[in-house]
C-alpha atoms as a PDB file:
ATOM      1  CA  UNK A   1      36.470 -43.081 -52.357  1.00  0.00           C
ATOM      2  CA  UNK A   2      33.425 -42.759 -49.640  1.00  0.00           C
ATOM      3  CA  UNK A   3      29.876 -42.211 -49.727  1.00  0.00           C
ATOM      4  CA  UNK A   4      29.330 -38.798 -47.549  1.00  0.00           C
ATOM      5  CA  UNK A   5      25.609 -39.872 -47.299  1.00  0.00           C
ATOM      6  CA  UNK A   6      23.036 -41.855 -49.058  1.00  0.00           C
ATOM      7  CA  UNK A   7      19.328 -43.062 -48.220  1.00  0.00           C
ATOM      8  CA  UNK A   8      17.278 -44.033 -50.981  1.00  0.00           C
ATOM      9  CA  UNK A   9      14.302 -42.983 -49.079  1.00  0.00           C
ATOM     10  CA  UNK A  10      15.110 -39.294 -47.416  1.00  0.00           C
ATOM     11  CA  UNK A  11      12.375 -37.123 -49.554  1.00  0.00           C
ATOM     12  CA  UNK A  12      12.551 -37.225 -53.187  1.00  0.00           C
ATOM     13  CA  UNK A  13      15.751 -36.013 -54.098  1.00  0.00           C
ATOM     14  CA  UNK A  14      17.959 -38.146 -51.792  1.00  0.00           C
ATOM     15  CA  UNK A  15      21.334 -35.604 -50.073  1.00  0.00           C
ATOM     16  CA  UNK A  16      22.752 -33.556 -53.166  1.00  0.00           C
ATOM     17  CA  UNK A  17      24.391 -29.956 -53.924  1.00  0.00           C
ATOM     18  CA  UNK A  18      27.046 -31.099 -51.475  1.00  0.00           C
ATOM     19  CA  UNK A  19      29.476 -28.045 -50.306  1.00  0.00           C
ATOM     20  CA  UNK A  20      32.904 -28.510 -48.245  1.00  0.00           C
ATOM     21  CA  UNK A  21      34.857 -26.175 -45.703  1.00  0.00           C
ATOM     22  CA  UNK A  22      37.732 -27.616 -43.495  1.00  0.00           C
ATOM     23  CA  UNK A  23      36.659 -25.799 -40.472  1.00  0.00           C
ATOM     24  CA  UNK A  24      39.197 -24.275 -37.208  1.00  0.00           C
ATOM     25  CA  UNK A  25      39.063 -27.651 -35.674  1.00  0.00           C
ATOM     26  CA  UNK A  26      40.635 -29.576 -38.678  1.00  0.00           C
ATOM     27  CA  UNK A  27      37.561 -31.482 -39.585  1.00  0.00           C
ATOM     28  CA  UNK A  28      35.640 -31.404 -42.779  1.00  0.00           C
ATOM     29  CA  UNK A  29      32.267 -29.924 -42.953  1.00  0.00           C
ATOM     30  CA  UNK A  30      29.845 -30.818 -45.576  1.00  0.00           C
ATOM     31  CA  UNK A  31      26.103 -29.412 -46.096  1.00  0.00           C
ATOM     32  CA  UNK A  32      23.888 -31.055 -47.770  1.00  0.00           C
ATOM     33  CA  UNK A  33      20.860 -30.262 -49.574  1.00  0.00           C
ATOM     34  CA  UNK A  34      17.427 -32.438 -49.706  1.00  0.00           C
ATOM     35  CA  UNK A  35      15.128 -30.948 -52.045  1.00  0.00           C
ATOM     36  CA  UNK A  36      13.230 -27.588 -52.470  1.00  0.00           C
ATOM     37  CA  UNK A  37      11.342 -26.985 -48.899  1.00  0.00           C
ATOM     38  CA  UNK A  38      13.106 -29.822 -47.499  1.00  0.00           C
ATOM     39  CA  UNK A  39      15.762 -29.665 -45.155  1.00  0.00           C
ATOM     40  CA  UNK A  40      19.374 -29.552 -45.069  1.00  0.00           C
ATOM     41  CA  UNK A  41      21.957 -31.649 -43.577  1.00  0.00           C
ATOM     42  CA  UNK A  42      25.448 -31.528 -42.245  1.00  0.00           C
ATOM     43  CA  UNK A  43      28.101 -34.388 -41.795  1.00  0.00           C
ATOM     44  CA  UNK A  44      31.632 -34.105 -40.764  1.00  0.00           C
ATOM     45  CA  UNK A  45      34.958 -36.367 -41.630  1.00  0.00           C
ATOM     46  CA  UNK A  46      37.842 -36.603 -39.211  1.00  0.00           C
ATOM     47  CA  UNK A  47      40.002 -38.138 -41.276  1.00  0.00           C
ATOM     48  CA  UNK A  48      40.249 -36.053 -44.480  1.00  0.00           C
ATOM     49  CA  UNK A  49      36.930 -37.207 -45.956  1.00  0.00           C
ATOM     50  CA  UNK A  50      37.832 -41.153 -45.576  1.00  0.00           C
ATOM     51  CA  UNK A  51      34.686 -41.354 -43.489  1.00  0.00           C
ATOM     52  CA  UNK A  52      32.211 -39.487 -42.360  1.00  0.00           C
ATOM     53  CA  UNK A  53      29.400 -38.669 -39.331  1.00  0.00           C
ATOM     54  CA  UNK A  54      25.636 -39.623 -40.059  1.00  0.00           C
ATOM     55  CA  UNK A  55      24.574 -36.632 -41.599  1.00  0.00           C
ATOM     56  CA  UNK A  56      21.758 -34.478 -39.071  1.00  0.00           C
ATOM     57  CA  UNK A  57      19.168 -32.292 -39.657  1.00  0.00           C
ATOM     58  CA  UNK A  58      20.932 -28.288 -39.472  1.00  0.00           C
ATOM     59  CA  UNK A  59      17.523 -26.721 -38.391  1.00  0.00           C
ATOM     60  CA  UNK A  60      17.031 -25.086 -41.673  1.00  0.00           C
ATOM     61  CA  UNK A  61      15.519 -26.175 -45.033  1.00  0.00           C
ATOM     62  CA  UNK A  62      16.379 -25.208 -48.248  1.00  0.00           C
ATOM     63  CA  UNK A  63      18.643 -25.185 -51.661  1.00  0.00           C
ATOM     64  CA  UNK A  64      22.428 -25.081 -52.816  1.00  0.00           C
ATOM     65  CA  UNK A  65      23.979 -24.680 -49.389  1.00  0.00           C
ATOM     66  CA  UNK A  66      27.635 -22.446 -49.961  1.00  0.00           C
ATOM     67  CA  UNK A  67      30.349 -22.445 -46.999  1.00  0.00           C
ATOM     68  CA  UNK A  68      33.073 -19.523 -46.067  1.00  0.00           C
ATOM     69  CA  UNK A  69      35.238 -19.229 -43.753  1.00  0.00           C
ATOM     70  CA  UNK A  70      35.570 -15.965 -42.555  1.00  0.00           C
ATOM     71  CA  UNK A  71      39.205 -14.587 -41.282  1.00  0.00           C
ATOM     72  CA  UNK A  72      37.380 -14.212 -37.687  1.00  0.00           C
ATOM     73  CA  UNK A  73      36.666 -18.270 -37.594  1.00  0.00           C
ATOM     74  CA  UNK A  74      32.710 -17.936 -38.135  1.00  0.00           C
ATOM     75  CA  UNK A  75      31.068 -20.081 -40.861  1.00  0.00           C
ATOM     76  CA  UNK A  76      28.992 -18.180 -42.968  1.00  0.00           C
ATOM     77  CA  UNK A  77      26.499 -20.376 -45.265  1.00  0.00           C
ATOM     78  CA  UNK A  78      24.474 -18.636 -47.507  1.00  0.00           C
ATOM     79  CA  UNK A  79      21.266 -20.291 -48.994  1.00  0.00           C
ATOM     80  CA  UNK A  80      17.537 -20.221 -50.893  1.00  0.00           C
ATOM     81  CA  UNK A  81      14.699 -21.034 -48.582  1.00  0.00           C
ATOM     82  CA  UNK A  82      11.708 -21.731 -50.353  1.00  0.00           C
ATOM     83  CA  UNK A  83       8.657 -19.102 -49.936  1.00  0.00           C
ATOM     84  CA  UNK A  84       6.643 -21.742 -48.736  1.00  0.00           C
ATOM     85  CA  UNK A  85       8.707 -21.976 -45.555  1.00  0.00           C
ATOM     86  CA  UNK A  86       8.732 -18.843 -44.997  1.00  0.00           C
ATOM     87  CA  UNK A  87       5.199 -17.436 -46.088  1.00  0.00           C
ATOM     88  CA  UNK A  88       2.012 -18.682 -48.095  1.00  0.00           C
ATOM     89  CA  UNK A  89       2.884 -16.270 -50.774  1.00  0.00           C
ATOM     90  CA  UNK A  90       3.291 -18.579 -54.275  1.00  0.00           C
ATOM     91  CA  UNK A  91       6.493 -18.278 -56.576  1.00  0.00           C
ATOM     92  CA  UNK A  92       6.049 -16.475 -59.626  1.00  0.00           C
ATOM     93  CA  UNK A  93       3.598 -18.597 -62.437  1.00  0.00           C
ATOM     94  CA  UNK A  94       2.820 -20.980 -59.485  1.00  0.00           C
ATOM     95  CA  UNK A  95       6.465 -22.583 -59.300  1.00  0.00           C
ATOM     96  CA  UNK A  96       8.248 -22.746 -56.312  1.00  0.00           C
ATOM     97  CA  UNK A  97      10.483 -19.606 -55.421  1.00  0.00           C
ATOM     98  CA  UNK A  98      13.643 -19.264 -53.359  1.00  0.00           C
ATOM     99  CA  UNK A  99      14.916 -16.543 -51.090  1.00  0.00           C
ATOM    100  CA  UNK A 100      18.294 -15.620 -50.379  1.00  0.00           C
ATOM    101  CA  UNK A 101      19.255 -16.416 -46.590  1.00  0.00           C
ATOM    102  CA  UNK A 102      22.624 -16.544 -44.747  1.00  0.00           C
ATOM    103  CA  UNK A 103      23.324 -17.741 -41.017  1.00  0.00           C
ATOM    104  CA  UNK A 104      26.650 -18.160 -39.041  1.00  0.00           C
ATOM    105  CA  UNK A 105      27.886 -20.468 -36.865  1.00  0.00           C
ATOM    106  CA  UNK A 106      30.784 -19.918 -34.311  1.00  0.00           C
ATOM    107  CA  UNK A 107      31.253 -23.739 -33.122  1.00  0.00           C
ATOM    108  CA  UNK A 108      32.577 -25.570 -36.501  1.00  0.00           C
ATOM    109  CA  UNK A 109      29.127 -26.012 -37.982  1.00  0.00           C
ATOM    110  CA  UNK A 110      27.439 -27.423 -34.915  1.00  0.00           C
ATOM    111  CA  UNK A 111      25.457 -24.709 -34.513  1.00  0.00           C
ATOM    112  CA  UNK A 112      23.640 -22.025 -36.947  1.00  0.00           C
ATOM    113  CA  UNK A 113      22.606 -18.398 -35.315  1.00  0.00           C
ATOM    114  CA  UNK A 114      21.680 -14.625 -36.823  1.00  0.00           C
ATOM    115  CA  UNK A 115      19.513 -16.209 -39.688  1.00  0.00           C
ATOM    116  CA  UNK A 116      19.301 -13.335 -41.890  1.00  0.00           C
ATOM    117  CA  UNK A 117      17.191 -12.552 -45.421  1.00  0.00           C
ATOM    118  CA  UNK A 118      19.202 -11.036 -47.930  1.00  0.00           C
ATOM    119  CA  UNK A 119      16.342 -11.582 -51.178  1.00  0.00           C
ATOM    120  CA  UNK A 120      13.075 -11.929 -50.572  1.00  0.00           C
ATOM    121  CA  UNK A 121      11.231 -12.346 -54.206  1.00  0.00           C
ATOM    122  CA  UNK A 122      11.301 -14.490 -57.031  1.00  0.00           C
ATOM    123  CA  UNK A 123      14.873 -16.568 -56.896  1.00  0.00           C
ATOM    124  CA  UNK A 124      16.062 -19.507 -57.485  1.00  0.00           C
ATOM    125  CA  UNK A 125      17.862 -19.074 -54.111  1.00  0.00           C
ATOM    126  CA  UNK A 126      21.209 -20.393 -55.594  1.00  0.00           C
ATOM    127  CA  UNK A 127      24.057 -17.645 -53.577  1.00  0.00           C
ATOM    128  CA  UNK A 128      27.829 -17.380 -53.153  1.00  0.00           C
ATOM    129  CA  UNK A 129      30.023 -14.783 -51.266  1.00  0.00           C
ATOM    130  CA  UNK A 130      33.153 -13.502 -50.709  1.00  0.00           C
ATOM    131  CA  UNK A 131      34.905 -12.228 -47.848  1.00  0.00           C
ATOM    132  CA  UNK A 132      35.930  -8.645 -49.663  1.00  0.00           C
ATOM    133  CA  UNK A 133      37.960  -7.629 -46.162  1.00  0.00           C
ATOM    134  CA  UNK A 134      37.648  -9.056 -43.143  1.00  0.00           C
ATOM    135  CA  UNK A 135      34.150  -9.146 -41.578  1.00  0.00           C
ATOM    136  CA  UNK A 136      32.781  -7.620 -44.589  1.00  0.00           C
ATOM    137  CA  UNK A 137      31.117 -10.154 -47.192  1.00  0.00           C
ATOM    138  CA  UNK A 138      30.167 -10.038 -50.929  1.00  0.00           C
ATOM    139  CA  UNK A 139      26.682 -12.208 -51.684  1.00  0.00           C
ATOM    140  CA  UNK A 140      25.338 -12.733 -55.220  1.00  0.00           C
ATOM    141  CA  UNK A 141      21.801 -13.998 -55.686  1.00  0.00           C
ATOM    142  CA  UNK A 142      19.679 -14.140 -58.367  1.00  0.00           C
ATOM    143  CA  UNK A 143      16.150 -12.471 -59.147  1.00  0.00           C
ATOM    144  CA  UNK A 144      13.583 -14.129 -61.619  1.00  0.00           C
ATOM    145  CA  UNK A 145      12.423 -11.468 -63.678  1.00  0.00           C
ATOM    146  CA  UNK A 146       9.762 -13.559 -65.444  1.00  0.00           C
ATOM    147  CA  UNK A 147       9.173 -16.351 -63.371  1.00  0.00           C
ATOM    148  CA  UNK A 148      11.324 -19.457 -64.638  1.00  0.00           C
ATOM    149  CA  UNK A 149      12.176 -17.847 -68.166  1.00  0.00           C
ATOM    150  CA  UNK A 150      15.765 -16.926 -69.231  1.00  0.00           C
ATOM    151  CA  UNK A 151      15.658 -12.838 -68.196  1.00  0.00           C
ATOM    152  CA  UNK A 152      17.664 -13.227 -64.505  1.00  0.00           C
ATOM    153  CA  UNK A 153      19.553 -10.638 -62.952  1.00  0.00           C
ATOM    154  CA  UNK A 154      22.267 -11.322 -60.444  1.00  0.00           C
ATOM    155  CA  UNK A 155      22.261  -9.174 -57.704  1.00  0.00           C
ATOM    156  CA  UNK A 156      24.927  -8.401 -54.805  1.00  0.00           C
ATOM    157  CA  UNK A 157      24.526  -7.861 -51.024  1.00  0.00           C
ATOM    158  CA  UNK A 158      27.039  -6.490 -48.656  1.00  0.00           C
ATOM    159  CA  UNK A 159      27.132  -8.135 -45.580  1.00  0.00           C
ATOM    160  CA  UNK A 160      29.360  -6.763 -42.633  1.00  0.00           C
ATOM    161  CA  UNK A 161      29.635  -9.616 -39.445  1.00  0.00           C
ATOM    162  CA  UNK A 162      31.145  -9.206 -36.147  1.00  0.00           C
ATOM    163  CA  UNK A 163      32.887 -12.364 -34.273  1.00  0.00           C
ATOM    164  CA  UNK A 164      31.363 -12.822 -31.229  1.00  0.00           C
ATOM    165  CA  UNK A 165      27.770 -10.822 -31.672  1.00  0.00           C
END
């Protein structure tokens, strides 16, 4: 067993919604969420996940960070972003709202380019996708019909990438 990351102190939340990809280079990457508005981190293991890197800062903040690999070799990680970041708009009721974002990266995670809205409106910015063929991804998001209350919708986004642009 290891610890990926811990600090008692980082935020309220401490590192959690973990998600995993074994990248090109053999590594594992792991992104890490912080909190709502707060920012998300990446760490790497070496050695199958026996240890891993001090987890740093990926330039972004947000929710529920989810990894692909696409056939090309970019890293696609979809994500919310809370409105806050991104506007002074409020949530719906006053609670906090996610967006739908993804971003690429075409150096094993090191980097993150081409950040791109795919929902912009009442979320709780929790995504996944699928490569359907390849360049050509799937993403699911939710919508809030009535701000927190039990009346989502999941929605889908087609996403086509090129390798190298």
């Amino acid at each position: 067993m290891s610890t990926i990351a811990y600090d008692p102190d980082i935020y309220g939340e401490g590192f959690d919604e973990p998600c995993l990809l074994r990248v090109p280079d053999g590594r594992i990457l792991c992104m890490l969420r912080t909190g709502s508005g707060r920012p998300i981190y990446k760490s790497w293991s070496s050695d199958d996940g026996k240890g891993w890197s001090e987890p740093v800062k990926t330039g972004v903040v947000g929710v529920e960070p989810k990894l692909l690999l696409m056939t090309s070799g970019v890293i696609a990680c979809s994500y919310g972003r809370s409105r806050k970041d991104v506007s002074d708009r409020p949530g719906p009721f006053g609670f906090p709202s996610e967006d739908a974002w993804i971003m690429f990266s075409q150096d094993d995670g090191e980097t993150w380019t081409n950040h791109t809205v795919l929902y912009e409106g009442p979320s709780t910015g929790y995504t996944s996708m699928v490569e359907l063929s390849p360049g050509e991804l799937l993403c699911t998001h939710d919508i809030l019909g009535f701000g927190w209350e039990r009346t989502n919708s999941i929605m889908m986004v087609k996403v086509w990438v090129e390798a190298g642009g």
